[in-house]
PDB file of N, CA and C in Angstrom:
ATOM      1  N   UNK A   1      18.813   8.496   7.859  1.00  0.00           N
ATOM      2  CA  UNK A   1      18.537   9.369   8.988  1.00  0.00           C
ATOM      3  C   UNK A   1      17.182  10.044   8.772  1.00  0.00           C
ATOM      4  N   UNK A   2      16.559  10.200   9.989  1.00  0.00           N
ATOM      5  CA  UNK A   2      14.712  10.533   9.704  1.00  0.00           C
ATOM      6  C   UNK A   2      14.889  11.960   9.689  1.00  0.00           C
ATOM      7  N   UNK A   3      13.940  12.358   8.953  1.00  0.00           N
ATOM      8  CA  UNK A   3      14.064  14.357   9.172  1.00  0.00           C
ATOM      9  C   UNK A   3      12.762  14.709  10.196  1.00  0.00           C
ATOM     10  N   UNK A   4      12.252  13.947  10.823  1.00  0.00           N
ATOM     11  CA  UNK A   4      10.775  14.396  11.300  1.00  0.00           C
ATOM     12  C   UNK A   4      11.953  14.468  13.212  1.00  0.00           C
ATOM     13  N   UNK A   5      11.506  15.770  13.647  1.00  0.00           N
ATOM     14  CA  UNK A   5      12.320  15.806  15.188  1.00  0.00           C
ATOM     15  C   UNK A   5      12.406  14.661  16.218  1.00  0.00           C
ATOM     16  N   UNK A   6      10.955  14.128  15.903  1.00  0.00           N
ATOM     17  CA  UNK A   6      10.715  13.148  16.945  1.00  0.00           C
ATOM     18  C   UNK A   6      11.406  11.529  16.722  1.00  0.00           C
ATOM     19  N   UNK A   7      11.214  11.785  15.180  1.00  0.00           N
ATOM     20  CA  UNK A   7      12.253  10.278  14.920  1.00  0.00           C
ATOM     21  C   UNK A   7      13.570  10.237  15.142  1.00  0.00           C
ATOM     22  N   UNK A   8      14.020  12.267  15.046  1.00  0.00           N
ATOM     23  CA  UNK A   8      15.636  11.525  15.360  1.00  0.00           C
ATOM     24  C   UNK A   8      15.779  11.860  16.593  1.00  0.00           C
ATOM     25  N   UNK A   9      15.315  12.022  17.959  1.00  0.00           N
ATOM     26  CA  UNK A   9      15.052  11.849  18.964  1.00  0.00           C
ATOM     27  C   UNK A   9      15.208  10.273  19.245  1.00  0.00           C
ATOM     28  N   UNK A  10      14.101   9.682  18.677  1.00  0.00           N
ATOM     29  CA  UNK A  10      13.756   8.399  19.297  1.00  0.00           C
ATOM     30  C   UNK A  10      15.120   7.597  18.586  1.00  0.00           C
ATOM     31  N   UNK A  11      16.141   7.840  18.164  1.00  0.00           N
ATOM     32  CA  UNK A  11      16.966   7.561  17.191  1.00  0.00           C
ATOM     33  C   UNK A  11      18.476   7.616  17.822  1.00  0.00           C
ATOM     34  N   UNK A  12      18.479   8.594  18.463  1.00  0.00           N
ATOM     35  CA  UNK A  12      19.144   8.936  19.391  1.00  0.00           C
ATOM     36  C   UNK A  12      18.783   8.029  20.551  1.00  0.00           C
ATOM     37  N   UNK A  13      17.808   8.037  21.369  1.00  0.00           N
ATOM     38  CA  UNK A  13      17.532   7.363  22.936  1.00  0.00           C
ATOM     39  C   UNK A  13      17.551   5.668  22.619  1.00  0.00           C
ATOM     40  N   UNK A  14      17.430   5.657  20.975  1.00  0.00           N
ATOM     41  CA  UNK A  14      17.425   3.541  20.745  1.00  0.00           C
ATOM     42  C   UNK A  14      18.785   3.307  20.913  1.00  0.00           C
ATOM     43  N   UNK A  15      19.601   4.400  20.232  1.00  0.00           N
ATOM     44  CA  UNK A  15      21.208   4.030  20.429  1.00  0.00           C
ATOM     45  C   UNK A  15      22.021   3.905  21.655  1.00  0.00           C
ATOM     46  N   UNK A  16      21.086   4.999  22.609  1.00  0.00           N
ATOM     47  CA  UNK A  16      21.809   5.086  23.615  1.00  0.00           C
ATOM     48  C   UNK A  16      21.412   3.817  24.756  1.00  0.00           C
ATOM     49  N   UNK A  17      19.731   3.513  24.524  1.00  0.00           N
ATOM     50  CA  UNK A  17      19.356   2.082  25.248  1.00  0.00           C
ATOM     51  C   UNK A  17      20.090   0.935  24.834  1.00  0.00           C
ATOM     52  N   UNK A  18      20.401   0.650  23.670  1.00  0.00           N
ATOM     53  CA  UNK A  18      20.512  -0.167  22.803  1.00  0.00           C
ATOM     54  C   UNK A  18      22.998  -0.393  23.588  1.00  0.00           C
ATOM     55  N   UNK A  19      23.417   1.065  23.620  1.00  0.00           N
ATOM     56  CA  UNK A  19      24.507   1.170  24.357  1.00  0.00           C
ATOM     57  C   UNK A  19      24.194  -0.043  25.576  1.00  0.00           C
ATOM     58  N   UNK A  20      23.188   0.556  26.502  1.00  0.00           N
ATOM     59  CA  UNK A  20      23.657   0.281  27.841  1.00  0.00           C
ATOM     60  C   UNK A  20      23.196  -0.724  27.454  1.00  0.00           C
ATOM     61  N   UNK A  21      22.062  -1.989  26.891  1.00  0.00           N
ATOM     62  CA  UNK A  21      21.965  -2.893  26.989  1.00  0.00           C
ATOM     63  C   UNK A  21      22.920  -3.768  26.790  1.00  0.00           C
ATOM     64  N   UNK A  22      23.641  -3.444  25.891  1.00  0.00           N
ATOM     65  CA  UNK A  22      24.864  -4.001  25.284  1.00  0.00           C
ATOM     66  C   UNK A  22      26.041  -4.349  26.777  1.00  0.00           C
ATOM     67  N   UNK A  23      26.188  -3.177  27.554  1.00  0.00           N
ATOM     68  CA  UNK A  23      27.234  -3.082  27.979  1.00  0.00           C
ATOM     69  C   UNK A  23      26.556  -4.252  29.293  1.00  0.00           C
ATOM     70  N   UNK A  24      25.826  -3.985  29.564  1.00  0.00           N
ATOM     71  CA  UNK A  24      24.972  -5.040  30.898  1.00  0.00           C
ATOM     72  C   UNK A  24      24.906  -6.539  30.446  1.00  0.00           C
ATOM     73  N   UNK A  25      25.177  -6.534  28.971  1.00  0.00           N
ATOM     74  CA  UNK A  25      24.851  -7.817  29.147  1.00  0.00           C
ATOM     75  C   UNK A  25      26.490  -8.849  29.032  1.00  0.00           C
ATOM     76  N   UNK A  26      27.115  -7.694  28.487  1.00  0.00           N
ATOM     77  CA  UNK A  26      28.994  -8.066  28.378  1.00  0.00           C
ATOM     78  C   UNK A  26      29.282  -8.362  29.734  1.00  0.00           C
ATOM     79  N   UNK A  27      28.429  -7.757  30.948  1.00  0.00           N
ATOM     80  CA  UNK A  27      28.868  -7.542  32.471  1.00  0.00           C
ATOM     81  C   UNK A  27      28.384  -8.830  33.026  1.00  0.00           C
ATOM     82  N   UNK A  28      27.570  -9.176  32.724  1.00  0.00           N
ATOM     83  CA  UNK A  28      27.256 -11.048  33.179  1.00  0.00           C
ATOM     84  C   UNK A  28      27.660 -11.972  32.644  1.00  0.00           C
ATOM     85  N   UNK A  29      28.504 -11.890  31.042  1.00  0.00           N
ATOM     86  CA  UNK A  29      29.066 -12.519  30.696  1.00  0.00           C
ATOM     87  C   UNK A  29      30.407 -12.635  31.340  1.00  0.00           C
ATOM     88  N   UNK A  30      30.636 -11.454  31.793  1.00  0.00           N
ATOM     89  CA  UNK A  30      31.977 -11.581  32.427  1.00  0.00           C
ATOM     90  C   UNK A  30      32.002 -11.816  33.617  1.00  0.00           C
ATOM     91  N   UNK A  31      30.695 -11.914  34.697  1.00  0.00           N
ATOM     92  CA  UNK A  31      30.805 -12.253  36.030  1.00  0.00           C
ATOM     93  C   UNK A  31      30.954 -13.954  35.729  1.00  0.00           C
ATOM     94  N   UNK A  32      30.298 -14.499  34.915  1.00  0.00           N
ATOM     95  CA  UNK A  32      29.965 -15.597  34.784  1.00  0.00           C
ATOM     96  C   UNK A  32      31.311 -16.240  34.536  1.00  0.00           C
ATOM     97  N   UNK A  33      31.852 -15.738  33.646  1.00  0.00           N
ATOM     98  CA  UNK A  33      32.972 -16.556  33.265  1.00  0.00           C
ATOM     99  C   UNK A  33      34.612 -16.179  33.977  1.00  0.00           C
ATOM    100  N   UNK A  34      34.421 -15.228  34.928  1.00  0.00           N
ATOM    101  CA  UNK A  34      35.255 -15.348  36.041  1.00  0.00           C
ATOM    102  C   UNK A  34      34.793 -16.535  36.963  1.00  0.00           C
ATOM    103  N   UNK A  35      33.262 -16.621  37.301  1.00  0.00           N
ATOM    104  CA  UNK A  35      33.676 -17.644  38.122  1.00  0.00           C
ATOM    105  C   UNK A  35      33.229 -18.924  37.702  1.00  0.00           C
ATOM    106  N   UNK A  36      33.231 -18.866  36.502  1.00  0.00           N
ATOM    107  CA  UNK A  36      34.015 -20.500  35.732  1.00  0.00           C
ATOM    108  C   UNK A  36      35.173 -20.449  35.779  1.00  0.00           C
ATOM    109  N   UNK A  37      35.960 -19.422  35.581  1.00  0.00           N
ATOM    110  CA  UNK A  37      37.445 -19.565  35.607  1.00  0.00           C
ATOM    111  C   UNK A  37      37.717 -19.969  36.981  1.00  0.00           C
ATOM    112  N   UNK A  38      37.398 -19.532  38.141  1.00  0.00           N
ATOM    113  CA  UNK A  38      37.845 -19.453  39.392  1.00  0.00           C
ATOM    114  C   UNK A  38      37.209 -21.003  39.889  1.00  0.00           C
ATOM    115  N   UNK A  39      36.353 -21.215  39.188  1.00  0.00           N
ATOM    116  CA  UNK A  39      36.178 -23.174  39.633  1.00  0.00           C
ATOM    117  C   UNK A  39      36.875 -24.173  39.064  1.00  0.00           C
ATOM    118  N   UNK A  40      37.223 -23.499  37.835  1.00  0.00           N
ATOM    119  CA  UNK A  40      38.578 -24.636  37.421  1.00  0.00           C
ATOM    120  C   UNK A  40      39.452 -24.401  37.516  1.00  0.00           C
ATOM    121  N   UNK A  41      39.951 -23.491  38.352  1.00  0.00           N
ATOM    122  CA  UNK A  41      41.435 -23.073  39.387  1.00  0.00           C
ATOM    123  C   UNK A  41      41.165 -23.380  39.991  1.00  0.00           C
ATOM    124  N   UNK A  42      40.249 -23.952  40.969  1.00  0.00           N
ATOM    125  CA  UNK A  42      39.897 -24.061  42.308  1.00  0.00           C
ATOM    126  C   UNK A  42      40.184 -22.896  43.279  1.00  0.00           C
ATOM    127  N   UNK A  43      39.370 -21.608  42.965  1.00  0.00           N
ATOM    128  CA  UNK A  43      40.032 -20.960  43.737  1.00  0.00           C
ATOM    129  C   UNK A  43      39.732 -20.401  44.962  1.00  0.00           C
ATOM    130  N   UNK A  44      39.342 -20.141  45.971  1.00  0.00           N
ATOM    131  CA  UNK A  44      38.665 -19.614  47.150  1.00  0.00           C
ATOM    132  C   UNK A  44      37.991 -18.714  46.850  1.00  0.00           C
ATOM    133  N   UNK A  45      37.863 -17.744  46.554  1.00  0.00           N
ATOM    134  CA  UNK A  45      36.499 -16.849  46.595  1.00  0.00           C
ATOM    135  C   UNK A  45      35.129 -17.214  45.448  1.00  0.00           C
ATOM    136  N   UNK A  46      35.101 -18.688  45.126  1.00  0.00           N
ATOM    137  CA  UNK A  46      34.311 -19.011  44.334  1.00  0.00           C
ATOM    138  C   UNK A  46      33.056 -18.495  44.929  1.00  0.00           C
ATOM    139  N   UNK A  47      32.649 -18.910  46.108  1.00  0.00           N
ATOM    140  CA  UNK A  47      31.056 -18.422  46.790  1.00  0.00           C
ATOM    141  C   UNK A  47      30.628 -16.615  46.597  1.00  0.00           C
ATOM    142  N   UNK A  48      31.863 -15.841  46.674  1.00  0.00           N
ATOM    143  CA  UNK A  48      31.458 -14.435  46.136  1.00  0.00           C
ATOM    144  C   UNK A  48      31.675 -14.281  44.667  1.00  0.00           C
ATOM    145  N   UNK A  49      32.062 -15.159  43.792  1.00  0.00           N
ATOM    146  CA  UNK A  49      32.193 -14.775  42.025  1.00  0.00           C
ATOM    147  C   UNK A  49      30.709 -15.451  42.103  1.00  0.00           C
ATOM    148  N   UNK A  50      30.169 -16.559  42.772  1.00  0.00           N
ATOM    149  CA  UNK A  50      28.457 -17.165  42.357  1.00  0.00           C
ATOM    150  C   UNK A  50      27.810 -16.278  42.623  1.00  0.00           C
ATOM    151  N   UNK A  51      27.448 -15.889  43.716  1.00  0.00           N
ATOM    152  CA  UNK A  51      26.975 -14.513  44.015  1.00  0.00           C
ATOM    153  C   UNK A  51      26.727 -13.473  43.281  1.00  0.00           C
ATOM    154  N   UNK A  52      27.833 -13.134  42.511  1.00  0.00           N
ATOM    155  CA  UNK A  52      28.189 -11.583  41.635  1.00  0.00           C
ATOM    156  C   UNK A  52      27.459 -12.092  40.346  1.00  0.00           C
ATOM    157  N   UNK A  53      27.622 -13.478  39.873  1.00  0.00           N
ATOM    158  CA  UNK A  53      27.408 -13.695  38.678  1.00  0.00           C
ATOM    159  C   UNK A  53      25.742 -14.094  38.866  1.00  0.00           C
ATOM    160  N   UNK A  54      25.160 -14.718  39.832  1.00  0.00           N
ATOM    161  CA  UNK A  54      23.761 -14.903  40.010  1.00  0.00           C
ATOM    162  C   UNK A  54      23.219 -13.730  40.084  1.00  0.00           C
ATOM    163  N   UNK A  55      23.488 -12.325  40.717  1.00  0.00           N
ATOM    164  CA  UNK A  55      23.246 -11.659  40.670  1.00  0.00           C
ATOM    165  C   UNK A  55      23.143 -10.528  39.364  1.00  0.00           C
ATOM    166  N   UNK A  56      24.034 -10.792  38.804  1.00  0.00           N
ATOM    167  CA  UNK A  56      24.135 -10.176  37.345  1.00  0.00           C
ATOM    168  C   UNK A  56      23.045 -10.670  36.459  1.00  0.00           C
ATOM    169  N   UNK A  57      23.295 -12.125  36.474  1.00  0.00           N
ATOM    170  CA  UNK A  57      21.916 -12.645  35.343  1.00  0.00           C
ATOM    171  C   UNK A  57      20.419 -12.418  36.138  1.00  0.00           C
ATOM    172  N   UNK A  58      20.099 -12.471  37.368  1.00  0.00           N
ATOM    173  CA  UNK A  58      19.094 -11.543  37.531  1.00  0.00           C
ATOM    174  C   UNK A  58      18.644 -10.535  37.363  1.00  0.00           C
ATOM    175  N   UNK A  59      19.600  -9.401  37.162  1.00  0.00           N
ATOM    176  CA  UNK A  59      19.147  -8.373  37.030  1.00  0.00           C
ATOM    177  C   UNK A  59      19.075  -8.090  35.723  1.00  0.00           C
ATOM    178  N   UNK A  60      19.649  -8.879  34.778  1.00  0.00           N
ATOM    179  CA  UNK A  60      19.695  -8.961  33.189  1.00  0.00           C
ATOM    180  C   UNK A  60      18.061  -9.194  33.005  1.00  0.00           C
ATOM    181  N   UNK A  61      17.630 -10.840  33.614  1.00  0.00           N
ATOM    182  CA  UNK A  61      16.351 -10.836  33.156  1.00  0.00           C
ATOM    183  C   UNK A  61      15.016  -9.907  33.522  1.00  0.00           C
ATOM    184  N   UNK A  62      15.438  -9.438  34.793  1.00  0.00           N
ATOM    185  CA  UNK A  62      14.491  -8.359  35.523  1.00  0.00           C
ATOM    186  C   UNK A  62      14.361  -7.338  34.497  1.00  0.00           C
ATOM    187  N   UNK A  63      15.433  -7.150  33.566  1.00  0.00           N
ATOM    188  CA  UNK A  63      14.902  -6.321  32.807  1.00  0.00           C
ATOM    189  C   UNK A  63      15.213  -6.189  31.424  1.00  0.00           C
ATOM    190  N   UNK A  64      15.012  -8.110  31.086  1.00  0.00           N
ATOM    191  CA  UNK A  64      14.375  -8.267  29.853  1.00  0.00           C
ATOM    192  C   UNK A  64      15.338  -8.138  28.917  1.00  0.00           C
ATOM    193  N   UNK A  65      17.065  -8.466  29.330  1.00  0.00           N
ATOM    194  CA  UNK A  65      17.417  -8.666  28.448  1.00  0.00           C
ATOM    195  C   UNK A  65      17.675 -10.142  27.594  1.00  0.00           C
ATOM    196  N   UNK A  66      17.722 -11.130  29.125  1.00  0.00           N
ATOM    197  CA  UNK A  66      17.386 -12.096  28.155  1.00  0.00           C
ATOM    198  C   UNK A  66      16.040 -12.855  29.224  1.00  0.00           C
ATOM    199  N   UNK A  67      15.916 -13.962  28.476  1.00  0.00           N
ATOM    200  CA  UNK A  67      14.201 -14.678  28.948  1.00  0.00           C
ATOM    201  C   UNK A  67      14.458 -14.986  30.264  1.00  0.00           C
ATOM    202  N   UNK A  68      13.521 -15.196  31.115  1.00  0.00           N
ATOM    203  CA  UNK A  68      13.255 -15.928  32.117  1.00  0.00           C
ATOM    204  C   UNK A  68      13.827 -17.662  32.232  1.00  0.00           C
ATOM    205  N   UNK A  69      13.840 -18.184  31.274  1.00  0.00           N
ATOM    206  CA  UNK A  69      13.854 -19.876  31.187  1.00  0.00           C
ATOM    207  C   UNK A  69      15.523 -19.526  31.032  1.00  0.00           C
ATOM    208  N   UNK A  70      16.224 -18.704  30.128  1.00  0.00           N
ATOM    209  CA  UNK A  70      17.636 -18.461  30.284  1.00  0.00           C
ATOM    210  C   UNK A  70      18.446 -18.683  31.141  1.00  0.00           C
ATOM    211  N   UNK A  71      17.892 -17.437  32.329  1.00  0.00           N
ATOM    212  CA  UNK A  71      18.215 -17.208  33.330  1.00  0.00           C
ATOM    213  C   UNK A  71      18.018 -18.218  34.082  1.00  0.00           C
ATOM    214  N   UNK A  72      17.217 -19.016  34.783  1.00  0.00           N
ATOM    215  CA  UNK A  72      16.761 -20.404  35.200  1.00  0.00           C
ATOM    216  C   UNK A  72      18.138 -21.218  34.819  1.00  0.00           C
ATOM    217  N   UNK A  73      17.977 -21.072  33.699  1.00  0.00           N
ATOM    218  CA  UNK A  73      18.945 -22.741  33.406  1.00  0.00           C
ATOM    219  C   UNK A  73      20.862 -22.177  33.771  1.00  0.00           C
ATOM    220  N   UNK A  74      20.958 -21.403  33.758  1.00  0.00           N
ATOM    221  CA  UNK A  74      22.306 -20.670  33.766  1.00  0.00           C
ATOM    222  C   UNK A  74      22.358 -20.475  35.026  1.00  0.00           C
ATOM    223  N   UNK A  75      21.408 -19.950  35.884  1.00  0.00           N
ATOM    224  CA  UNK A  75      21.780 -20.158  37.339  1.00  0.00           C
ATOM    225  C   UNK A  75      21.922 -21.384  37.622  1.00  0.00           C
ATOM    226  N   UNK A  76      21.138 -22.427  37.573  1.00  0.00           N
ATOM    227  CA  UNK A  76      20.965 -23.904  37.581  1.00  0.00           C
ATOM    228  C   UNK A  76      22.325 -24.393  36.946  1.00  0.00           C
ATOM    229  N   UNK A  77      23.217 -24.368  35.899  1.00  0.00           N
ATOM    230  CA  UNK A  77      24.122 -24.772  36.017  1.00  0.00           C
ATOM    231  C   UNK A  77      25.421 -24.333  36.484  1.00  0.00           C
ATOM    232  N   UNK A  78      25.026 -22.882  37.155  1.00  0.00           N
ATOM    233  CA  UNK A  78      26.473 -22.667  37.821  1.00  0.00           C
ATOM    234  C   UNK A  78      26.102 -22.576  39.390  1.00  0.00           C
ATOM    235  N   UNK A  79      25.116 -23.178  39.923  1.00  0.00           N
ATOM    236  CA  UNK A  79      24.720 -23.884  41.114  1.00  0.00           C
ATOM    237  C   UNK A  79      25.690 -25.236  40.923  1.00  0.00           C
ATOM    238  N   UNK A  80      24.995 -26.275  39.642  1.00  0.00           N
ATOM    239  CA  UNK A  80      26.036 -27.564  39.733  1.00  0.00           C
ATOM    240  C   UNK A  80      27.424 -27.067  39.494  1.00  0.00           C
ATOM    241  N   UNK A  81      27.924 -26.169  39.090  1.00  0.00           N
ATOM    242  CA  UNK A  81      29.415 -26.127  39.504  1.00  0.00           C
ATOM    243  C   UNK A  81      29.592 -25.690  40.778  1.00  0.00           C
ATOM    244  N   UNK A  82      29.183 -25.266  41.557  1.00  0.00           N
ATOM    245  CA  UNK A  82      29.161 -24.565  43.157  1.00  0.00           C
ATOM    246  C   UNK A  82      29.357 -25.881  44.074  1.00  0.00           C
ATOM    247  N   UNK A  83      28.037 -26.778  43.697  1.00  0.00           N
ATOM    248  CA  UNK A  83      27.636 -27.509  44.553  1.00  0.00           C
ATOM    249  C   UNK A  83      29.263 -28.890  44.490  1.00  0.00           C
ATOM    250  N   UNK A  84      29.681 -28.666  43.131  1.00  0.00           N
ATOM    251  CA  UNK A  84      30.614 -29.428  42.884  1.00  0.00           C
ATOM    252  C   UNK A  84      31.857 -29.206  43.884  1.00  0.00           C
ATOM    253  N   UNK A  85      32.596 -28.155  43.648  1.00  0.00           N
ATOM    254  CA  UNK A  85      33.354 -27.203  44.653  1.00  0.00           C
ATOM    255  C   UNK A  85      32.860 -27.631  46.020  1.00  0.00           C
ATOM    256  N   UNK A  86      32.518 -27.529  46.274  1.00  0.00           N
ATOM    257  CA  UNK A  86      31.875 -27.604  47.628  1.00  0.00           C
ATOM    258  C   UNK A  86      32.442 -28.962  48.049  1.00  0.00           C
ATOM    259  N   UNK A  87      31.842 -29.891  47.335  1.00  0.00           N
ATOM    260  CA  UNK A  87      31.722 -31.034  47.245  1.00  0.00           C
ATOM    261  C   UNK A  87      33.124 -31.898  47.304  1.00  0.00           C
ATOM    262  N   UNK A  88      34.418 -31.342  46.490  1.00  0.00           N
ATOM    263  CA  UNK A  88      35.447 -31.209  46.412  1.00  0.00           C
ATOM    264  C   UNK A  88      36.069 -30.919  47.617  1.00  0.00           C
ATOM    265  N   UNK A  89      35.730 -29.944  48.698  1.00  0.00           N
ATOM    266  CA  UNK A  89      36.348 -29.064  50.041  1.00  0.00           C
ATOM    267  C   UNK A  89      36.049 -30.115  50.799  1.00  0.00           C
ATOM    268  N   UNK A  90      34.919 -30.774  51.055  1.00  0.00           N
ATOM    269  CA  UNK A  90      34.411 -31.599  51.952  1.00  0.00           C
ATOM    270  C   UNK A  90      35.424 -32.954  51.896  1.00  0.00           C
ATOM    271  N   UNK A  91      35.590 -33.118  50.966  1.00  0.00           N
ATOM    272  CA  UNK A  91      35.989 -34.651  50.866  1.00  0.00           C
ATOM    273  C   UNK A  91      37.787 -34.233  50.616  1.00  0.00           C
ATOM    274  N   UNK A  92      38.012 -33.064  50.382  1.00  0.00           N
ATOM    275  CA  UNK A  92      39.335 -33.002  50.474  1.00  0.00           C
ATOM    276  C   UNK A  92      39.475 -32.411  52.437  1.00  0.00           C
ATOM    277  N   UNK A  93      38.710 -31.935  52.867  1.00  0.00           N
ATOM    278  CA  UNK A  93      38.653 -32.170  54.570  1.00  0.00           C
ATOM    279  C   UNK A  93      38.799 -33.334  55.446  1.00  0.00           C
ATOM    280  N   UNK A  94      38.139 -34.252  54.688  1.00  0.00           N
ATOM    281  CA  UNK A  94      37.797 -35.516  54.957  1.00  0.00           C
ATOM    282  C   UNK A  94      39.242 -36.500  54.888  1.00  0.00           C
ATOM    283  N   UNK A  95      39.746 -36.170  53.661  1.00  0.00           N
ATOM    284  CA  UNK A  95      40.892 -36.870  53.609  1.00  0.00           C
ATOM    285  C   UNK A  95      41.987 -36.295  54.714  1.00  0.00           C
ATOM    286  N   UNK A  96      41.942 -35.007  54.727  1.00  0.00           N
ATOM    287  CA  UNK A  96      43.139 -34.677  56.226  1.00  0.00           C
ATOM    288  C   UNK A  96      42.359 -35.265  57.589  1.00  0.00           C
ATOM    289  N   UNK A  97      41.391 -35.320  57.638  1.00  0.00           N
ATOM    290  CA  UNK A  97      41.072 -35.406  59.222  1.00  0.00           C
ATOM    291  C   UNK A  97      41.269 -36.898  59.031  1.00  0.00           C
ATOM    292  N   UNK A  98      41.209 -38.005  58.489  1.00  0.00           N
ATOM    293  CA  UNK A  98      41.025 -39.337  58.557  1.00  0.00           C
ATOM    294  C   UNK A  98      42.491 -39.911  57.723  1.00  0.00           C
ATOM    295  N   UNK A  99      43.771 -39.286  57.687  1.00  0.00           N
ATOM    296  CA  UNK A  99      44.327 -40.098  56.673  1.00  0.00           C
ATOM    297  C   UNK A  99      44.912 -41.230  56.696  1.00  0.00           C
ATOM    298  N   UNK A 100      44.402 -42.276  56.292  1.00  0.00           N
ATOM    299  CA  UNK A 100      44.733 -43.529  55.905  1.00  0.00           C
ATOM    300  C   UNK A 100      45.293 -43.769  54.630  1.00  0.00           C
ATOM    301  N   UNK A 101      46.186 -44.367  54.250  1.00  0.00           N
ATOM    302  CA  UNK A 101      46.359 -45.009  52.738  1.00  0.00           C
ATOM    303  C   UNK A 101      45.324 -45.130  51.733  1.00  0.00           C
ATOM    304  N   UNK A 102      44.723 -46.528  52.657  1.00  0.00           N
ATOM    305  CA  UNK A 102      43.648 -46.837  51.838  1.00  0.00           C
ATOM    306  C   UNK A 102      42.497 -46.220  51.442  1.00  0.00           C
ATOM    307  N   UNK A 103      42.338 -45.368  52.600  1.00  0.00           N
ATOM    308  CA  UNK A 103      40.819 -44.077  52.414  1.00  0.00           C
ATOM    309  C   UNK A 103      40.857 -43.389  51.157  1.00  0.00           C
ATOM    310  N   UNK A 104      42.485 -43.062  51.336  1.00  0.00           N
ATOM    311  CA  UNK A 104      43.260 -41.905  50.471  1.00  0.00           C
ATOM    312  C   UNK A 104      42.642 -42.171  49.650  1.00  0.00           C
ATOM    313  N   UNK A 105      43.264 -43.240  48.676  1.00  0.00           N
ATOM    314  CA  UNK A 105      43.201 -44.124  47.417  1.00  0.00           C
ATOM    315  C   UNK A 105      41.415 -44.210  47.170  1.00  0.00           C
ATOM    316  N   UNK A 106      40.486 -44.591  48.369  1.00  0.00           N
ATOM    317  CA  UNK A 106      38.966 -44.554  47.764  1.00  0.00           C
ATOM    318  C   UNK A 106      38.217 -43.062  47.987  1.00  0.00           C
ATOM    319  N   UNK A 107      39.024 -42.295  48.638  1.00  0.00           N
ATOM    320  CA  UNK A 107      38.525 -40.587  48.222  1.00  0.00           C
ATOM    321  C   UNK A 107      38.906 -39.919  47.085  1.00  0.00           C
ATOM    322  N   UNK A 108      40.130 -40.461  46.758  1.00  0.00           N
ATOM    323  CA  UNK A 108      40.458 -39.969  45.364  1.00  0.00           C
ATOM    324  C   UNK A 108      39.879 -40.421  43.913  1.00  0.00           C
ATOM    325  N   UNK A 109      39.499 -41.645  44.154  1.00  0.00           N
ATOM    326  CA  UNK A 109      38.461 -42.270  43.247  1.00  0.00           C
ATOM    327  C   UNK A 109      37.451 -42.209  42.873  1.00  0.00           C
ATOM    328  N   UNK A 110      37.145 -41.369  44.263  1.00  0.00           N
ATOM    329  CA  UNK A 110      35.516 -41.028  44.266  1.00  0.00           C
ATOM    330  C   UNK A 110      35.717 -39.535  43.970  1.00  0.00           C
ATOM    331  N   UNK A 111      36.811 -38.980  43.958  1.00  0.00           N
ATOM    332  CA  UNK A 111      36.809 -37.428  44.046  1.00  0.00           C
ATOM    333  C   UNK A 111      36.925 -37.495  42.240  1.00  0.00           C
ATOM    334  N   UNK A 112      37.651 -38.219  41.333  1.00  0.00           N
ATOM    335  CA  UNK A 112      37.203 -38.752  40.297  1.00  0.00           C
ATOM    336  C   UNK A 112      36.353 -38.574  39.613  1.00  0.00           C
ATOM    337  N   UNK A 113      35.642 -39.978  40.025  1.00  0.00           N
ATOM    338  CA  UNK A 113      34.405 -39.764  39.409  1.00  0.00           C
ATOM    339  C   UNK A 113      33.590 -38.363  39.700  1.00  0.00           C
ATOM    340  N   UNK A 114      33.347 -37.834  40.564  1.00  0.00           N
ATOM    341  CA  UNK A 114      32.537 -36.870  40.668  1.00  0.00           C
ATOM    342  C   UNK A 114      32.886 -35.709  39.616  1.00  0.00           C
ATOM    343  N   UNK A 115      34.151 -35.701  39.329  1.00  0.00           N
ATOM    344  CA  UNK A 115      34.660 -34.376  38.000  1.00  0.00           C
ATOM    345  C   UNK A 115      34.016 -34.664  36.970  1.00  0.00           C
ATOM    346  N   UNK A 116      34.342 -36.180  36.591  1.00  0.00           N
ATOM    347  CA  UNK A 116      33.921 -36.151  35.136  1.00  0.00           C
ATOM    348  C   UNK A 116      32.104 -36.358  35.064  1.00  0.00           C
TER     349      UNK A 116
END
């Protein structure tokens, strides 16, 4: 512990930055991984958990808690889970408005491949 006023000042305000950084960055970890959870439930409010969680890691890098290129690639891959979902609704639409047997059988194949 420093004896000079100003060090344990600045000693004090690192702990307390050093707090909230901590706690902001637990808060995008957890937007994020609600809505990973909520895409492999398939669950309906996926478009507002992308949202909450794009929004979280922006405001993380806006202020530098983690890099720019981070943030980039982490939005970028929970875009490809979005776009996936999505992708999933359409072709499970597709199968009620058109159902045939055989469609069935080549939407599901294709709904398939697209998971893995």
């Amino acid at each position: 512990m420093p004896n000079i006023k100003s060090a344990i000042k600045r000693v004090r305000t690192n702990e307390k930055a050093n707090a909230q950084n901590t706690s902001q960055i637990s808060a995008m970890r957890t937007t994020i991984k609600q809505f990973e959870a909520a895409q492999a439930a398939g669950a309906e409010n996926t478009e507002a958990l992308y949202r909450d969680a794009v929004r979280s890691i922006d405001m993380a890098a806006s202020k530098g808690l983690i890099h720019a290129n981070k943030a980039g690639r982490d939005k970028s891959r929970l875009t490809k889970l979005l776009a996936k979902i999505i992708k999933i609704k359409k072709l499970t639409h597709l199968r009620r408005l058109f159902y045939l047997p055989f469609l069935s059988n080549i939407l599901t194949e294709f709904q398939n491949k697209q998971l893995e």
